[in-house]
C-alpha atoms as a PDB file:
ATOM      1  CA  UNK A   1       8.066  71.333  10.984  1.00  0.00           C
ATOM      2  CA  UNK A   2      11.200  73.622   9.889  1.00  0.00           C
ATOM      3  CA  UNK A   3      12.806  73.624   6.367  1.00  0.00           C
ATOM      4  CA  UNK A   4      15.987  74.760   5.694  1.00  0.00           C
ATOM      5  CA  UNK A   5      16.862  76.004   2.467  1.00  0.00           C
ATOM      6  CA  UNK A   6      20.173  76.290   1.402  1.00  0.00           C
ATOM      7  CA  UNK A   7      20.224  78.243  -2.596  1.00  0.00           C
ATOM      8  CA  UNK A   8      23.637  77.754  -4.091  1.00  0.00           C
ATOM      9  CA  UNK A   9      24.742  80.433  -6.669  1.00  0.00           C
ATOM     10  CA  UNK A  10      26.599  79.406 -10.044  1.00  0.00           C
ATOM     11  CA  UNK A  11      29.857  79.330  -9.518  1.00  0.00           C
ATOM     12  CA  UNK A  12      33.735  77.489  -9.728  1.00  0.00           C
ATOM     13  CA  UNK A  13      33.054  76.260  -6.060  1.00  0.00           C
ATOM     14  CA  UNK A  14      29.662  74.737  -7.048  1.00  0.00           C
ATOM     15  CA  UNK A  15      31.164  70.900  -7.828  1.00  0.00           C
ATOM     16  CA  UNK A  16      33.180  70.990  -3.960  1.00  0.00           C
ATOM     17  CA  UNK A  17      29.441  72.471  -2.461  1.00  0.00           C
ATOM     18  CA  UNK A  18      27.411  69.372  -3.601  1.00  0.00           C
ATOM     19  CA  UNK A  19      30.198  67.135  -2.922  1.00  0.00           C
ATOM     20  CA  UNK A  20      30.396  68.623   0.778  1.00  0.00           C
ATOM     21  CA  UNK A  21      26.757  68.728   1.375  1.00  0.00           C
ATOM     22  CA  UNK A  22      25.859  65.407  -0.221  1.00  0.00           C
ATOM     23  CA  UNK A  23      28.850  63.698   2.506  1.00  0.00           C
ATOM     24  CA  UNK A  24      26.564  65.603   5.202  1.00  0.00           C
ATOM     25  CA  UNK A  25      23.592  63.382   3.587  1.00  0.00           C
ATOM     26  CA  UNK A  26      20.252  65.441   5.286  1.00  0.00           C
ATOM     27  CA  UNK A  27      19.709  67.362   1.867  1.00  0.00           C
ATOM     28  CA  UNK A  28      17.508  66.812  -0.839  1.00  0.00           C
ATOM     29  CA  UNK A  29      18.967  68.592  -4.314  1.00  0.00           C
ATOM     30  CA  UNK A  30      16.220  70.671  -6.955  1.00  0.00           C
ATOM     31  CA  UNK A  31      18.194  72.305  -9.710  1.00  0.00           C
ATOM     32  CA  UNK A  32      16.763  75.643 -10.393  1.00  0.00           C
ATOM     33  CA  UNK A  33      15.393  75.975 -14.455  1.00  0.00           C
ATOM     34  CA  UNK A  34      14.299  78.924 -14.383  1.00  0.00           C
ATOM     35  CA  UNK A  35      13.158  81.925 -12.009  1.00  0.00           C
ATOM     36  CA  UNK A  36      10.321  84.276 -13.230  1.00  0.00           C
ATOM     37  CA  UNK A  37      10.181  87.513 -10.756  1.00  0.00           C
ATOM     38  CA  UNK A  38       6.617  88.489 -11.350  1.00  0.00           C
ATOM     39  CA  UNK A  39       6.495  91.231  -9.084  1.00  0.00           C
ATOM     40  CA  UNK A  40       8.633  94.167  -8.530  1.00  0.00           C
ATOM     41  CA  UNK A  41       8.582  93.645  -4.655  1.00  0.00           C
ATOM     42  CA  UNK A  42      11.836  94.493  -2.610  1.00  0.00           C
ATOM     43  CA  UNK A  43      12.322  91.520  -0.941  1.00  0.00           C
ATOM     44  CA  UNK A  44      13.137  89.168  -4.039  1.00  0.00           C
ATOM     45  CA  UNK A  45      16.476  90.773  -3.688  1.00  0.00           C
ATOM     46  CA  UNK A  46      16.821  87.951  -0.886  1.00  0.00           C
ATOM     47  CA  UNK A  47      17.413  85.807  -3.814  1.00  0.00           C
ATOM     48  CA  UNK A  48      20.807  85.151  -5.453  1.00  0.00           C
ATOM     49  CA  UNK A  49      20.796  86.257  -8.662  1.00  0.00           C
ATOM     50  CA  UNK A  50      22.041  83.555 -10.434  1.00  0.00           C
ATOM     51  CA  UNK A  51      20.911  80.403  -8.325  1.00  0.00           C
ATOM     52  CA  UNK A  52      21.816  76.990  -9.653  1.00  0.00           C
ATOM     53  CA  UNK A  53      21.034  74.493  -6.818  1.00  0.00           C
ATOM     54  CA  UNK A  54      18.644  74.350  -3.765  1.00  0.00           C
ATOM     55  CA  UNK A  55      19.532  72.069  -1.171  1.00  0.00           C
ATOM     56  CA  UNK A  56      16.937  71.512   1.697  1.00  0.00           C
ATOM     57  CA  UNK A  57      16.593  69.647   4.750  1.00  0.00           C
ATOM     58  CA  UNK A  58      13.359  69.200   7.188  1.00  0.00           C
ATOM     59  CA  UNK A  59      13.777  68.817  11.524  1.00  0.00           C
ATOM     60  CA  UNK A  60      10.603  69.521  13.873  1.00  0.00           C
ATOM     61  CA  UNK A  61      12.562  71.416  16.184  1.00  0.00           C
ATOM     62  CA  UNK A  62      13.851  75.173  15.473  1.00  0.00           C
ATOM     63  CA  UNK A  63      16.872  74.491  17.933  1.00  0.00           C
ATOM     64  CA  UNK A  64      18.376  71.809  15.601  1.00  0.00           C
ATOM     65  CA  UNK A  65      17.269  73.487  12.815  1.00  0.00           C
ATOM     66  CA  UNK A  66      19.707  76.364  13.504  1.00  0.00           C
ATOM     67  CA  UNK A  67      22.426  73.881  14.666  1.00  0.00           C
ATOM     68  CA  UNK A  68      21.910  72.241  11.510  1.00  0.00           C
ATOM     69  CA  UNK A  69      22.539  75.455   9.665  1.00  0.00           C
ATOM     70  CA  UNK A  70      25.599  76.724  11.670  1.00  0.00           C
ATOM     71  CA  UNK A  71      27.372  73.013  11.105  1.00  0.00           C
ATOM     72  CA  UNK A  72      26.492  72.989   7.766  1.00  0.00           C
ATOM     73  CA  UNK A  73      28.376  76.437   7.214  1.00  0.00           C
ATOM     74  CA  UNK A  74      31.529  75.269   8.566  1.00  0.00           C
ATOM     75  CA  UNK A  75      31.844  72.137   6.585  1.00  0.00           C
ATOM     76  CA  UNK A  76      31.754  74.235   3.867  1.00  0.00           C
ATOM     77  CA  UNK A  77      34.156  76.958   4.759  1.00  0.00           C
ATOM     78  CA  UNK A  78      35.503  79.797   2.209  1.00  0.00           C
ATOM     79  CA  UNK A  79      33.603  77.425  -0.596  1.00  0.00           C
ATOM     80  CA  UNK A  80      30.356  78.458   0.989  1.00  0.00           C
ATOM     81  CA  UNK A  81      30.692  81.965   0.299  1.00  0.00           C
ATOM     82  CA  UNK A  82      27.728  83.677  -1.326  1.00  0.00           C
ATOM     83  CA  UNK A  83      25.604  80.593  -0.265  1.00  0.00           C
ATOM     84  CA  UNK A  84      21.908  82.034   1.091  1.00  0.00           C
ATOM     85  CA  UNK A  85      20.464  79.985   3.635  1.00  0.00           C
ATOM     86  CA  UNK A  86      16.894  80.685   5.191  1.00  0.00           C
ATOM     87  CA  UNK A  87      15.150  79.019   8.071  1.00  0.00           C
ATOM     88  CA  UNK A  88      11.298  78.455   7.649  1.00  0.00           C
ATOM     89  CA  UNK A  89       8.616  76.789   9.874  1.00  0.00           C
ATOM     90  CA  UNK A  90       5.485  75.467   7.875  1.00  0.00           C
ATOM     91  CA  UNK A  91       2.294  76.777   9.900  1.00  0.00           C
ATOM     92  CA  UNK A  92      -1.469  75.779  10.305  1.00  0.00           C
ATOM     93  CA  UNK A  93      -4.389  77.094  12.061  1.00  0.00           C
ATOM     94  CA  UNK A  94      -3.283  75.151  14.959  1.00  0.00           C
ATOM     95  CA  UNK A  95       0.691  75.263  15.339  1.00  0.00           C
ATOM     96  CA  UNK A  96       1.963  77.653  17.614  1.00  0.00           C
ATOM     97  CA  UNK A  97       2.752  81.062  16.765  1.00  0.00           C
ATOM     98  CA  UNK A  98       6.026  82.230  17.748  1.00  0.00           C
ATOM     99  CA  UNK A  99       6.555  85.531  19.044  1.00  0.00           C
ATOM    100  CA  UNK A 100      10.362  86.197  18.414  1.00  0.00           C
ATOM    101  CA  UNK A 101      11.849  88.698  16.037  1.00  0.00           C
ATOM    102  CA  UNK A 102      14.648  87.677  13.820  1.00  0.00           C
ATOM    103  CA  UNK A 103      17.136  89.698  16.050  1.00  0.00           C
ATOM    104  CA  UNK A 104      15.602  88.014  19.120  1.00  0.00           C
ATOM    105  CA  UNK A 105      15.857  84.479  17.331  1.00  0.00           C
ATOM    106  CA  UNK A 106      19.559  85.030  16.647  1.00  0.00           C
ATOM    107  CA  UNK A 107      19.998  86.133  20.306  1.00  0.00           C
ATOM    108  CA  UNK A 108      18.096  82.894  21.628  1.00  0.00           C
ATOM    109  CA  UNK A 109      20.147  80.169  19.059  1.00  0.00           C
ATOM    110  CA  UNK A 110      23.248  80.349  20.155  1.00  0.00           C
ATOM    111  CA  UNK A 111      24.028  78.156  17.063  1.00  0.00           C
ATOM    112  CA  UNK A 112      22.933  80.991  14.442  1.00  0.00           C
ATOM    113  CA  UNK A 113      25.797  83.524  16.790  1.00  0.00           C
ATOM    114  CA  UNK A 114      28.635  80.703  15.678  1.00  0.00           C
ATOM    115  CA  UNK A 115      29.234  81.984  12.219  1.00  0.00           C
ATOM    116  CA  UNK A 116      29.156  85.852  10.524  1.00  0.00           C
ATOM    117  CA  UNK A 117      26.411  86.101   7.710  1.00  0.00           C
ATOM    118  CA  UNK A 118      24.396  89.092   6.193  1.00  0.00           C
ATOM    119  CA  UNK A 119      21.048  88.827   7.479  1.00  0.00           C
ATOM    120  CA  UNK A 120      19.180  89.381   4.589  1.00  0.00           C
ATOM    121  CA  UNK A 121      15.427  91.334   4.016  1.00  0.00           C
ATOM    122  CA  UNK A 122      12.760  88.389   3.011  1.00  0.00           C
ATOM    123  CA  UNK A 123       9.210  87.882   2.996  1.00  0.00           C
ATOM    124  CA  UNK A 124       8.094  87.715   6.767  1.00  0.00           C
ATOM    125  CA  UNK A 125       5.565  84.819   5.469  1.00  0.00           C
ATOM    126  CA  UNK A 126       4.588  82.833   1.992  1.00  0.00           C
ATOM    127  CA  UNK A 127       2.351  80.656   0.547  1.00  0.00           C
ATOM    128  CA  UNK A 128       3.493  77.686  -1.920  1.00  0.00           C
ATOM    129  CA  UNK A 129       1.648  76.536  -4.942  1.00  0.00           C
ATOM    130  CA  UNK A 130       3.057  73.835  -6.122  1.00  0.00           C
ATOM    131  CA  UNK A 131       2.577  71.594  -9.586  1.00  0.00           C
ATOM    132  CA  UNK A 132       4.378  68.644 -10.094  1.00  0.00           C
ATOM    133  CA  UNK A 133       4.485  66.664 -13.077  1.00  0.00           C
ATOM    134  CA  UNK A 134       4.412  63.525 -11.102  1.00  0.00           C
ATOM    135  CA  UNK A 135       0.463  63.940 -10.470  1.00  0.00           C
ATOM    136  CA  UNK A 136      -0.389  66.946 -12.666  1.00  0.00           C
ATOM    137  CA  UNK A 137       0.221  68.534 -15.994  1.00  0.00           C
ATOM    138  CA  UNK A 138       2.294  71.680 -15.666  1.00  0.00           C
ATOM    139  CA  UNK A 139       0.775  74.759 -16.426  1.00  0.00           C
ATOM    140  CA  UNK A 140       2.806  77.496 -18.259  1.00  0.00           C
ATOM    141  CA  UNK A 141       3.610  80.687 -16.519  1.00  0.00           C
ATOM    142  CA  UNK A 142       0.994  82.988 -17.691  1.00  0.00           C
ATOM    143  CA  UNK A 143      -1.656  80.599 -16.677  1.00  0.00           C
ATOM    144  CA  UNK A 144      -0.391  80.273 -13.239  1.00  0.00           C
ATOM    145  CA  UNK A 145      -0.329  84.155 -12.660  1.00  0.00           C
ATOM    146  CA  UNK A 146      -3.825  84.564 -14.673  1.00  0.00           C
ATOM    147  CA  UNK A 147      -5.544  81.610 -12.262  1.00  0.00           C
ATOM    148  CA  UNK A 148      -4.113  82.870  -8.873  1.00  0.00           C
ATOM    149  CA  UNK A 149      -4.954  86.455  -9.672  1.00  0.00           C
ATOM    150  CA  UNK A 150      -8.581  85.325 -10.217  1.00  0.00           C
ATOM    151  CA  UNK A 151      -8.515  83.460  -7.509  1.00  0.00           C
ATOM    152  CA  UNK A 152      -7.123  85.998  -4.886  1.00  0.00           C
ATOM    153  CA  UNK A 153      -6.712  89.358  -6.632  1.00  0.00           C
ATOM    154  CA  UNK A 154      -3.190  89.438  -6.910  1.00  0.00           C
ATOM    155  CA  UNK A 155      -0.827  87.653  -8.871  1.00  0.00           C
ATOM    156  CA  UNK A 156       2.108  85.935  -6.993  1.00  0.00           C
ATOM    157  CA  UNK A 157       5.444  87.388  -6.514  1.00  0.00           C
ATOM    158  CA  UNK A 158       7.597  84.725  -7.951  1.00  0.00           C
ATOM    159  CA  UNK A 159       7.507  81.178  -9.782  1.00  0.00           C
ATOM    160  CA  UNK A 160      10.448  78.881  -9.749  1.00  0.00           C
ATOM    161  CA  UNK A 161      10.756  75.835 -11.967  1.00  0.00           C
ATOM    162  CA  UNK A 162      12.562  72.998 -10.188  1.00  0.00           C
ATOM    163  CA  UNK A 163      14.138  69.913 -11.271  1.00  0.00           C
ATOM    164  CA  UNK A 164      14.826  66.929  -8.637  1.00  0.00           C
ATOM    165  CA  UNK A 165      17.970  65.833  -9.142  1.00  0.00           C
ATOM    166  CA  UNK A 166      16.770  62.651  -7.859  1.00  0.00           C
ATOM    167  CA  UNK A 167      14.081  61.194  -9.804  1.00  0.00           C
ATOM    168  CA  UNK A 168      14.221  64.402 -12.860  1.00  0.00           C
ATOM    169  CA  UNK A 169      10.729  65.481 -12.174  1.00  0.00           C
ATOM    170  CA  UNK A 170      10.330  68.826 -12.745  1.00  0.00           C
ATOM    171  CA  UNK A 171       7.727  70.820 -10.756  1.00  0.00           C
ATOM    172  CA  UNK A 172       6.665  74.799 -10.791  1.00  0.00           C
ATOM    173  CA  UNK A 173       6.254  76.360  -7.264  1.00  0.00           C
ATOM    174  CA  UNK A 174       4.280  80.046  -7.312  1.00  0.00           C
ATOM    175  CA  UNK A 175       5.275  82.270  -4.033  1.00  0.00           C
ATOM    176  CA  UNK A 176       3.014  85.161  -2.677  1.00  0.00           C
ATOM    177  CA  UNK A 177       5.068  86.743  -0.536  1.00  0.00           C
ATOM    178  CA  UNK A 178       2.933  87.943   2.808  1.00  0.00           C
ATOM    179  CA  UNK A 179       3.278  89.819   6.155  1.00  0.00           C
ATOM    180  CA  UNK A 180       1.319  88.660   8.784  1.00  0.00           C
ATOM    181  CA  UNK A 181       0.033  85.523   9.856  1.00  0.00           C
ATOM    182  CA  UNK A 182      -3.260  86.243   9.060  1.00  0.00           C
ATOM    183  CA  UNK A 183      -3.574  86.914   5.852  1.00  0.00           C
ATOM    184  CA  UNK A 184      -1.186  83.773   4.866  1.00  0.00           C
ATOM    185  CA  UNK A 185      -3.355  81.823   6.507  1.00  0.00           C
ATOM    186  CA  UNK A 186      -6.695  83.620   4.819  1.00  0.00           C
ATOM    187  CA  UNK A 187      -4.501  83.167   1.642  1.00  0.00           C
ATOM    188  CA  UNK A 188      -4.200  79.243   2.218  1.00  0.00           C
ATOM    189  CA  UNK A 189      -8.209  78.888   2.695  1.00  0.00           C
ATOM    190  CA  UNK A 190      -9.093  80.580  -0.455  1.00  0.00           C
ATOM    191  CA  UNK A 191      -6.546  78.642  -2.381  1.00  0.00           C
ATOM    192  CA  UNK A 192      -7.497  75.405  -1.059  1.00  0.00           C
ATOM    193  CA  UNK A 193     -11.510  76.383  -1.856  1.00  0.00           C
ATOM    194  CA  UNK A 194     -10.074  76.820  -5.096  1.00  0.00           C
ATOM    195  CA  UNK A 195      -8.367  73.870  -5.519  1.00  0.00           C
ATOM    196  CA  UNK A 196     -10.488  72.250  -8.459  1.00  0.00           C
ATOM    197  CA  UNK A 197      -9.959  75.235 -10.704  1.00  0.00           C
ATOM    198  CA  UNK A 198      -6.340  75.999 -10.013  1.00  0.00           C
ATOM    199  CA  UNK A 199      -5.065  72.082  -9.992  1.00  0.00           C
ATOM    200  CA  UNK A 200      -2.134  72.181  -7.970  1.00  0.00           C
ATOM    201  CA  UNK A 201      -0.352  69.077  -6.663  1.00  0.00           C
ATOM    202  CA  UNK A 202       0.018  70.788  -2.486  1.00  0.00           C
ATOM    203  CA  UNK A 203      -0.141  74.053  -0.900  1.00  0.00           C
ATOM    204  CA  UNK A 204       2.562  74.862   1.721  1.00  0.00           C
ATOM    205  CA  UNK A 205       1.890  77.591   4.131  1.00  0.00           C
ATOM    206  CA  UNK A 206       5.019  79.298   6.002  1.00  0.00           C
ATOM    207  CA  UNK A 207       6.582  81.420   8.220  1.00  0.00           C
ATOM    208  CA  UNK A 208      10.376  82.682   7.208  1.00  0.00           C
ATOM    209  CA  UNK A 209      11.759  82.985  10.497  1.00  0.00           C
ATOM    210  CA  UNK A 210      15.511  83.743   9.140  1.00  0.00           C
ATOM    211  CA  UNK A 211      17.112  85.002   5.525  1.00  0.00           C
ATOM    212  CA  UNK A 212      20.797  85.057   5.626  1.00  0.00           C
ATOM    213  CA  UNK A 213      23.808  85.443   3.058  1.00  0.00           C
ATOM    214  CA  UNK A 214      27.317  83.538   4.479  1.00  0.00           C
ATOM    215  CA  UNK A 215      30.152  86.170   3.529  1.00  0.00           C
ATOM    216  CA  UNK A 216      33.390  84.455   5.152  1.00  0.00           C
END
């Protein structure tokens, strides 16, 4: 499966963005509470630095997945500007491992060649932790980066409070930002071995195949 994640900045154009994007109708909206960078790792300057909304959509096919991306940045036009967008495939053991770069993938999706954006330096893969208040109690912060950092030996990179905009649930999703395949996949196994002490509601395991910034 691929996720798209589109992370909308505050700003004047934000009202005409969700307007445009909810008449599109494949996103799901989490309003960003609050953003705790836990590490001082490079590649959280992917992020916008005042982000507001997250809008994300799901397809099982990378093709439409970057079609879906390139339409969705021409609907919104000038309004869009500033608007990150990243393209991620959620891996197993047993999916498929794809072998292109980021250059090669924009060479190979014609779709992603349709529009100009800043391709952006991210995480090459992560691991999710999520809590969600729906089946768990929220822990605070500190407890999130003590429990993982027992659990792996390093605290995560990043936690991000969400709030649906949907049902107002709020959930808090911890990143560890990784390189290789392996050791995000290593990362996952521990984690779920671990699952009775740290309590989270699901674990997603990914590969960031794309980080881009749309400057019009």
């Amino acid at each position: 499966m691929f996720e798209i994640h589109l992370v909308i900045p505050e700003s004047n154009s934000i009202s005409a963005i969700l307007e445009t994007l909810r008449g599109i109708g494949q996103f799901s909206f989490d309003s960003f509470v609050s953003v705790l960078n836990v590490s001082d790792d490079a590649r959280l300057t992917h992020d916008p630095k005042n982000p507001a909304v997250m809008a994300s959509a799901t397809t099982t096919d990378i093709f439409a997945a970057a079609d879906m991306i390139a339409n969705t940045i021409r609907k919104l036009g000038a309004k869009g500007n500033g608007v990150n967008f990243e393209l991620e495939e959620v891996i197993s053991e047993d999916s498929e491992q794809f072998t292109l770069s980021p250059e090669d993938k924009i060479e190979h999706l014609p779709a992603l060649r349709s529009f100009y954006f800043n391709k952006l330096e991210g995480p090459a893969y992560e691991n999710h932790i999520i809590w969600n208040e729906r089946s768990v109690t929220l822990p605070d912060d500190q407890t999130i980066v003590s429990r993982i950092t027992e659990v792996y030996g390093y605290p995560p990179d990043q936690i991000v409070e969400f709030k649906d905009s949907a049902t107002g649930f709020v959930c808090r999703v911890a990143t560890i930002y990784q390189r290789n395949r392996e050791t995000t996949l290593e990362c996952a196994e521990l984690l779920n071995w671990n699952w009775e002490y740290l309590q989270y509601s699901s674990l997603v395991t990914e590969r960031v195949h794309l980080v881009g910034r749309y400057d019009e």
